[in-house]
N, C-alpha and C. Protein backbone atom coordinates (compact mmCIF):
# COMPACT_ATOMS: atom_id res chain seq x y z
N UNK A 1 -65.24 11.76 -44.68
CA UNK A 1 -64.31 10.80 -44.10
C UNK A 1 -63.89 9.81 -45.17
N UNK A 2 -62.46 9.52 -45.12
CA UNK A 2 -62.16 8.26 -46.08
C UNK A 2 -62.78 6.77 -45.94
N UNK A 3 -63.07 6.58 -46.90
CA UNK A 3 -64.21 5.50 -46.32
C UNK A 3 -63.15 3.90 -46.69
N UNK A 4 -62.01 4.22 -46.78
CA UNK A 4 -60.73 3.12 -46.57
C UNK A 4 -60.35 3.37 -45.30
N UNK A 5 -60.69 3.87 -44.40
CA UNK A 5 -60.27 3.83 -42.61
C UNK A 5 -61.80 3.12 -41.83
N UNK A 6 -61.13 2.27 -41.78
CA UNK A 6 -62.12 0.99 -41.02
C UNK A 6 -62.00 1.52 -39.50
N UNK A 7 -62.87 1.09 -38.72
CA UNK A 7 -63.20 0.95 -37.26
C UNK A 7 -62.10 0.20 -36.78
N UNK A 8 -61.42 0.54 -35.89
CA UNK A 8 -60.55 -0.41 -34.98
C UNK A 8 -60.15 -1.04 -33.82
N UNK A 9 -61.64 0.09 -33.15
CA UNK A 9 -61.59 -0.15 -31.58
C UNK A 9 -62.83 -1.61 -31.36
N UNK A 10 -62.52 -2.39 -30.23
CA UNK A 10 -63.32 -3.35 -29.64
C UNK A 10 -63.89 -3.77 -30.20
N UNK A 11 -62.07 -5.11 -31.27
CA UNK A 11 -61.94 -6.18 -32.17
C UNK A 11 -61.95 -7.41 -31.51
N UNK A 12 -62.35 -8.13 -32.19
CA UNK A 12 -61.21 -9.38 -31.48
C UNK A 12 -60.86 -10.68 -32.88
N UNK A 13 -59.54 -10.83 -32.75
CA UNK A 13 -58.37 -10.16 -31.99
C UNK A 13 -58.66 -8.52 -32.23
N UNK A 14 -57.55 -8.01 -31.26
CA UNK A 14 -57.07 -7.04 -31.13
C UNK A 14 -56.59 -6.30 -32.72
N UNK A 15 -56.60 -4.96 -32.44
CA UNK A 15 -55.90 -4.39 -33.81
C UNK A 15 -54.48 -4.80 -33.78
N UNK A 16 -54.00 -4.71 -34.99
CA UNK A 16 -52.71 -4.89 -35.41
C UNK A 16 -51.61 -3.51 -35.52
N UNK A 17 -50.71 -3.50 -35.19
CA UNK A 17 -49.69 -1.98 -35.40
C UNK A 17 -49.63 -1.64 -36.68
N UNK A 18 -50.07 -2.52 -38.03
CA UNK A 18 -50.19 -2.61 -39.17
C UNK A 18 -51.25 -2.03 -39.16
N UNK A 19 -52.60 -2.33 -38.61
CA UNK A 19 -54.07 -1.56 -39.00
C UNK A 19 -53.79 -0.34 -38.65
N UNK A 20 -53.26 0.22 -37.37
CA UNK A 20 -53.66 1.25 -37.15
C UNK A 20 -52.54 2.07 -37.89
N UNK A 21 -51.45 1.73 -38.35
CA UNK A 21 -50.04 2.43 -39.41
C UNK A 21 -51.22 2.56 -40.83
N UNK A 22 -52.02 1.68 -41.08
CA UNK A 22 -52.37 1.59 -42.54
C UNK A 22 -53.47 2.95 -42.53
N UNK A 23 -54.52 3.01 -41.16
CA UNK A 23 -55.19 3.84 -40.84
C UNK A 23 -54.70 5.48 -41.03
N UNK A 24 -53.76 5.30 -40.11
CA UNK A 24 -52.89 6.53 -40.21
C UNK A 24 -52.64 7.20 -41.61
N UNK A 25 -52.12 6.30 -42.35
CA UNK A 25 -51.67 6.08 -43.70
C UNK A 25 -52.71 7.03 -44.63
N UNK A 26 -53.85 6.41 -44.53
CA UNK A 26 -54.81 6.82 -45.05
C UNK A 26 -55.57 8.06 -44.48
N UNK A 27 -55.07 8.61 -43.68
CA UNK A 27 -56.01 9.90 -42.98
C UNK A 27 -55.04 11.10 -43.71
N UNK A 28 -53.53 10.48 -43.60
CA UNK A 28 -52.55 11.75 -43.93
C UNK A 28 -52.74 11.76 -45.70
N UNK A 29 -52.95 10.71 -45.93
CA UNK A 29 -53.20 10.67 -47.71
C UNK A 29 -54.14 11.80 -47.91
N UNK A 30 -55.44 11.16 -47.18
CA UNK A 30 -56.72 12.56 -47.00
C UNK A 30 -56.54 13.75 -47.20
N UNK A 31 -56.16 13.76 -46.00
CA UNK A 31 -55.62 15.36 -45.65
C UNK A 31 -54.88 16.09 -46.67
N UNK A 32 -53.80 15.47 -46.89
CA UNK A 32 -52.80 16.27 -47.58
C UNK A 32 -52.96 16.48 -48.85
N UNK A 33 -53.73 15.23 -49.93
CA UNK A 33 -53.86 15.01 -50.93
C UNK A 33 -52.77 14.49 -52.00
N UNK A 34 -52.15 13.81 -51.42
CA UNK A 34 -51.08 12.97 -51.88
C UNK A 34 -51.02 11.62 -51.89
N UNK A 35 -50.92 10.75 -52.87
CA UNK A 35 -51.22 9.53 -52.56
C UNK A 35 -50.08 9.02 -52.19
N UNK A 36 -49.09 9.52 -52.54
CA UNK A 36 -47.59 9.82 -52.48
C UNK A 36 -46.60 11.06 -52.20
N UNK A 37 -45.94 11.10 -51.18
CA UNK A 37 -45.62 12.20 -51.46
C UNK A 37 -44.35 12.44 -52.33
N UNK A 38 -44.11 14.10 -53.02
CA UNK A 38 -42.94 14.00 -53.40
C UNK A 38 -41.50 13.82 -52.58
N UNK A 39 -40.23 13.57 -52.86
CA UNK A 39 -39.28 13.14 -52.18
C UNK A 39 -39.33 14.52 -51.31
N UNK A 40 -39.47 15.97 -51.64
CA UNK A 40 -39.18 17.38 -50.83
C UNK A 40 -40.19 16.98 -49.60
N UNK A 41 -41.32 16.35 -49.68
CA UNK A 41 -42.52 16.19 -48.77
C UNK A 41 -42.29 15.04 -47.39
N UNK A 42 -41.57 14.16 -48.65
CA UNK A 42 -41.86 12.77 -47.81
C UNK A 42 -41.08 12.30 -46.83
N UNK A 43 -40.25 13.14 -45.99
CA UNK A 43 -40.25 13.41 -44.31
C UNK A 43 -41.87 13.83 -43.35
N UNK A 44 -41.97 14.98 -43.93
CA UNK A 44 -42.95 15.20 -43.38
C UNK A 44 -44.33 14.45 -43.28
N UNK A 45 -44.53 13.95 -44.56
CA UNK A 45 -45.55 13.07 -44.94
C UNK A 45 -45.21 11.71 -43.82
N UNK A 46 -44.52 11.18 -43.58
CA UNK A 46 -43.48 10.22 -42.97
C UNK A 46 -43.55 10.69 -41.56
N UNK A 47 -43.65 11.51 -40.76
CA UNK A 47 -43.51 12.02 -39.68
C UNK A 47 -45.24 12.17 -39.44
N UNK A 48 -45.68 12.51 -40.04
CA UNK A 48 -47.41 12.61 -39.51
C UNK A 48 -47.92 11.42 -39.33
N UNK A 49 -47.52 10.27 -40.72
CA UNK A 49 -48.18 9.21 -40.10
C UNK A 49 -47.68 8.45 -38.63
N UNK A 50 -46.66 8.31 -38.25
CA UNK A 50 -46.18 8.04 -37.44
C UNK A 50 -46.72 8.26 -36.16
N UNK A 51 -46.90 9.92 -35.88
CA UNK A 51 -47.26 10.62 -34.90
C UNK A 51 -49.25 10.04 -34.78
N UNK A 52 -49.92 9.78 -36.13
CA UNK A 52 -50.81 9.92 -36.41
C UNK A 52 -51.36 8.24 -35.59
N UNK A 53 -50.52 7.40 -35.86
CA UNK A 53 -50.31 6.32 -35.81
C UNK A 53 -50.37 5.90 -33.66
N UNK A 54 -49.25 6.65 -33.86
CA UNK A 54 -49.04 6.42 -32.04
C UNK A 54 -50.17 7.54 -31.35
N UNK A 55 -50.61 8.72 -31.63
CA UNK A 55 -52.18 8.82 -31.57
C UNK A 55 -53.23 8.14 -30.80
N UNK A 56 -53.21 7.87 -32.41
CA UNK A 56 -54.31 6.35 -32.72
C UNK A 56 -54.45 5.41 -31.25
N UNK A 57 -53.15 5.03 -31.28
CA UNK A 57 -52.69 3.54 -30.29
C UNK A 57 -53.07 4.14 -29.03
N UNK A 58 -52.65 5.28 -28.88
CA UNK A 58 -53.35 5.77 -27.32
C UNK A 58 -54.71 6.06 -26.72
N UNK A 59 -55.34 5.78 -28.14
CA UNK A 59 -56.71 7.23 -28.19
C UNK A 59 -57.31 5.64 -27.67
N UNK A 60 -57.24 3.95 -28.52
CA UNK A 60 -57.80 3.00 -28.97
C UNK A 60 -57.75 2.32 -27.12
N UNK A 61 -56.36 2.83 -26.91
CA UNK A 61 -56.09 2.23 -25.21
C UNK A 61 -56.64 2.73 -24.14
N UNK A 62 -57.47 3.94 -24.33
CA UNK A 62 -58.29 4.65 -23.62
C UNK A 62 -59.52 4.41 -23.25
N UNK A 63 -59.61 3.99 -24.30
CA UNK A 63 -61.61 3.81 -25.12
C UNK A 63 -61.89 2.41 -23.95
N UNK A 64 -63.15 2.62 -23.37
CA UNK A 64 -63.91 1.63 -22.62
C UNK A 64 -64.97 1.68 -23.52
N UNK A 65 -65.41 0.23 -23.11
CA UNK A 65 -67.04 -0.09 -23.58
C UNK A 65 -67.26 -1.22 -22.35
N UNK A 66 -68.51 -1.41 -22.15
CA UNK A 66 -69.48 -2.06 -21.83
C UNK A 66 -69.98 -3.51 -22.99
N UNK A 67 -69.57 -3.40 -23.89
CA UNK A 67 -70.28 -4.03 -25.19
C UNK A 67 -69.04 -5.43 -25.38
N UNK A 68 -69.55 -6.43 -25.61
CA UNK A 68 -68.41 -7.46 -26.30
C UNK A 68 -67.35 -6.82 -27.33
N UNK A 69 -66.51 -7.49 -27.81
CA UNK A 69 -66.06 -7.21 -28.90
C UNK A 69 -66.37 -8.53 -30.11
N UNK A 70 -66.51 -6.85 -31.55
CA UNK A 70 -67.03 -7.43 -32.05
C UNK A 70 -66.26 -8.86 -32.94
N UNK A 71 -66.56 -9.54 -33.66
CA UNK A 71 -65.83 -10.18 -34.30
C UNK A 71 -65.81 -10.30 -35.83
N UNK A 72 -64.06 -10.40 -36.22
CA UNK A 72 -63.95 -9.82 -37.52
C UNK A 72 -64.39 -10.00 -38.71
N UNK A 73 -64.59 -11.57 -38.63
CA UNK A 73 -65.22 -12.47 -39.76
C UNK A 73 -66.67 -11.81 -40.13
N UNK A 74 -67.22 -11.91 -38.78
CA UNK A 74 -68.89 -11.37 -38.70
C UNK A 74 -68.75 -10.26 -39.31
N UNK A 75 -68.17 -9.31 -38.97
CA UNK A 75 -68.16 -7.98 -39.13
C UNK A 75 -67.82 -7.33 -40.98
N UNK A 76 -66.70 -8.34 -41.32
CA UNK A 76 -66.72 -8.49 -42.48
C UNK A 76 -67.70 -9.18 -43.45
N UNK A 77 -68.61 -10.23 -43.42
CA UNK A 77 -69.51 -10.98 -43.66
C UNK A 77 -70.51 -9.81 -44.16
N UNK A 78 -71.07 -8.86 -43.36
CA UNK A 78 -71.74 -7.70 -42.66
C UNK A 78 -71.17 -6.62 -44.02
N UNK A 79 -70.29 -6.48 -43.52
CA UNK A 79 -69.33 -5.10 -44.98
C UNK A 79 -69.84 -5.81 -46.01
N UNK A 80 -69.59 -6.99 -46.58
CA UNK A 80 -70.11 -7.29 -47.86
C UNK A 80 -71.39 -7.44 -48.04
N UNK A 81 -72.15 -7.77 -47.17
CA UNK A 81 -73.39 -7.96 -47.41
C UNK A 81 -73.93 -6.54 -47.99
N UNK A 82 -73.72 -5.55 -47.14
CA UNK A 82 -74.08 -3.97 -47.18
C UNK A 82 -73.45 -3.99 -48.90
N UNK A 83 -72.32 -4.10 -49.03
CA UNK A 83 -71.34 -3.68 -50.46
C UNK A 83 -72.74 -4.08 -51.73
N UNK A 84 -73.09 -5.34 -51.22
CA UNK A 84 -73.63 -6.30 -52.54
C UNK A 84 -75.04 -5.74 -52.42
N UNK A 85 -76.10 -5.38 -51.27
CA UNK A 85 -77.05 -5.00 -51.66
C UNK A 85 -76.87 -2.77 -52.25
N UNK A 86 -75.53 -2.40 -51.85
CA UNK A 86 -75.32 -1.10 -52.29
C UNK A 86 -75.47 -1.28 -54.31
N UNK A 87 -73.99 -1.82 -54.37
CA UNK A 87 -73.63 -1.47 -55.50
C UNK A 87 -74.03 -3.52 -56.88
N UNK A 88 -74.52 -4.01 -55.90
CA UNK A 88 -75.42 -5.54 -56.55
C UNK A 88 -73.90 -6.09 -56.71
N UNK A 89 -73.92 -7.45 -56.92
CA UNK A 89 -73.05 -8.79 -57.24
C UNK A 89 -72.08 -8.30 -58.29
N UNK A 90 -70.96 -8.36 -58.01
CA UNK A 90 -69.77 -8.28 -59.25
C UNK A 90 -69.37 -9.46 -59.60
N UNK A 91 -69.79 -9.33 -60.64
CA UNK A 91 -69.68 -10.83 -61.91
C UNK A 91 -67.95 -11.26 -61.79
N UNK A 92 -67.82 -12.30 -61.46
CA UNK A 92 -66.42 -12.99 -61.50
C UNK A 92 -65.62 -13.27 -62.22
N UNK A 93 -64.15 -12.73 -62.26
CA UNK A 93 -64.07 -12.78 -63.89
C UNK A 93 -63.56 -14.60 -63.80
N UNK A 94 -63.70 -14.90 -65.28
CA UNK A 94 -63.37 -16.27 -65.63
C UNK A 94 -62.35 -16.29 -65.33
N UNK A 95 -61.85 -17.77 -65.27
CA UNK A 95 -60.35 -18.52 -64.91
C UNK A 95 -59.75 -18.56 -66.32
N UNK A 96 -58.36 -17.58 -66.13
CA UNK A 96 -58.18 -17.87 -67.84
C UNK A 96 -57.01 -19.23 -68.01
């Protein structure tokens, strides 16, 4: 799995049409292996995310939980914490 496609269901706030387009974005990159596509491609490339996208939005409007939602700050707080004990503290670069 691309590990640039974040979780998006039961946020708060809510996801953005931007998260889940960027999501999309990144699954068809996956897949296809294009970080770009060429101009012959990039309808099609262009048409999956889209489809991939409105998907998404239906699959996210479906989904029940029982559970709060979580919150983003926390949740991010959380991602870095994990990042810094994975790969240790990245030295800052100086103010030039």
């Amino acid at each position: 799995m691309c590990r640039n496609i974040k979780p998006l269901f039961n946020f708060e706030p809510p996801v953005t049409e931007d998260e889940v387009r960027a999501a999309a974005l990144q699954y068809v990159r996956k897949v296809s292996g294009f970080t770009r596509p060429s101009h012959a491609n990039e309808a099609a490339f262009e048409a999956a995310v889209d489809e991939i996208s409105a998907i998404s939005r239906k699959l996210l409007g479906s989904l029940e939980t029982n559970l709060p939602p979580k919150d983003r700050a926390e949740e991010a707080m959380k991602a870095k914490a994990r990042n810094i004990r994975r790969f240790g503290e990245t030295p800052r670069r100086a103010a030039v």
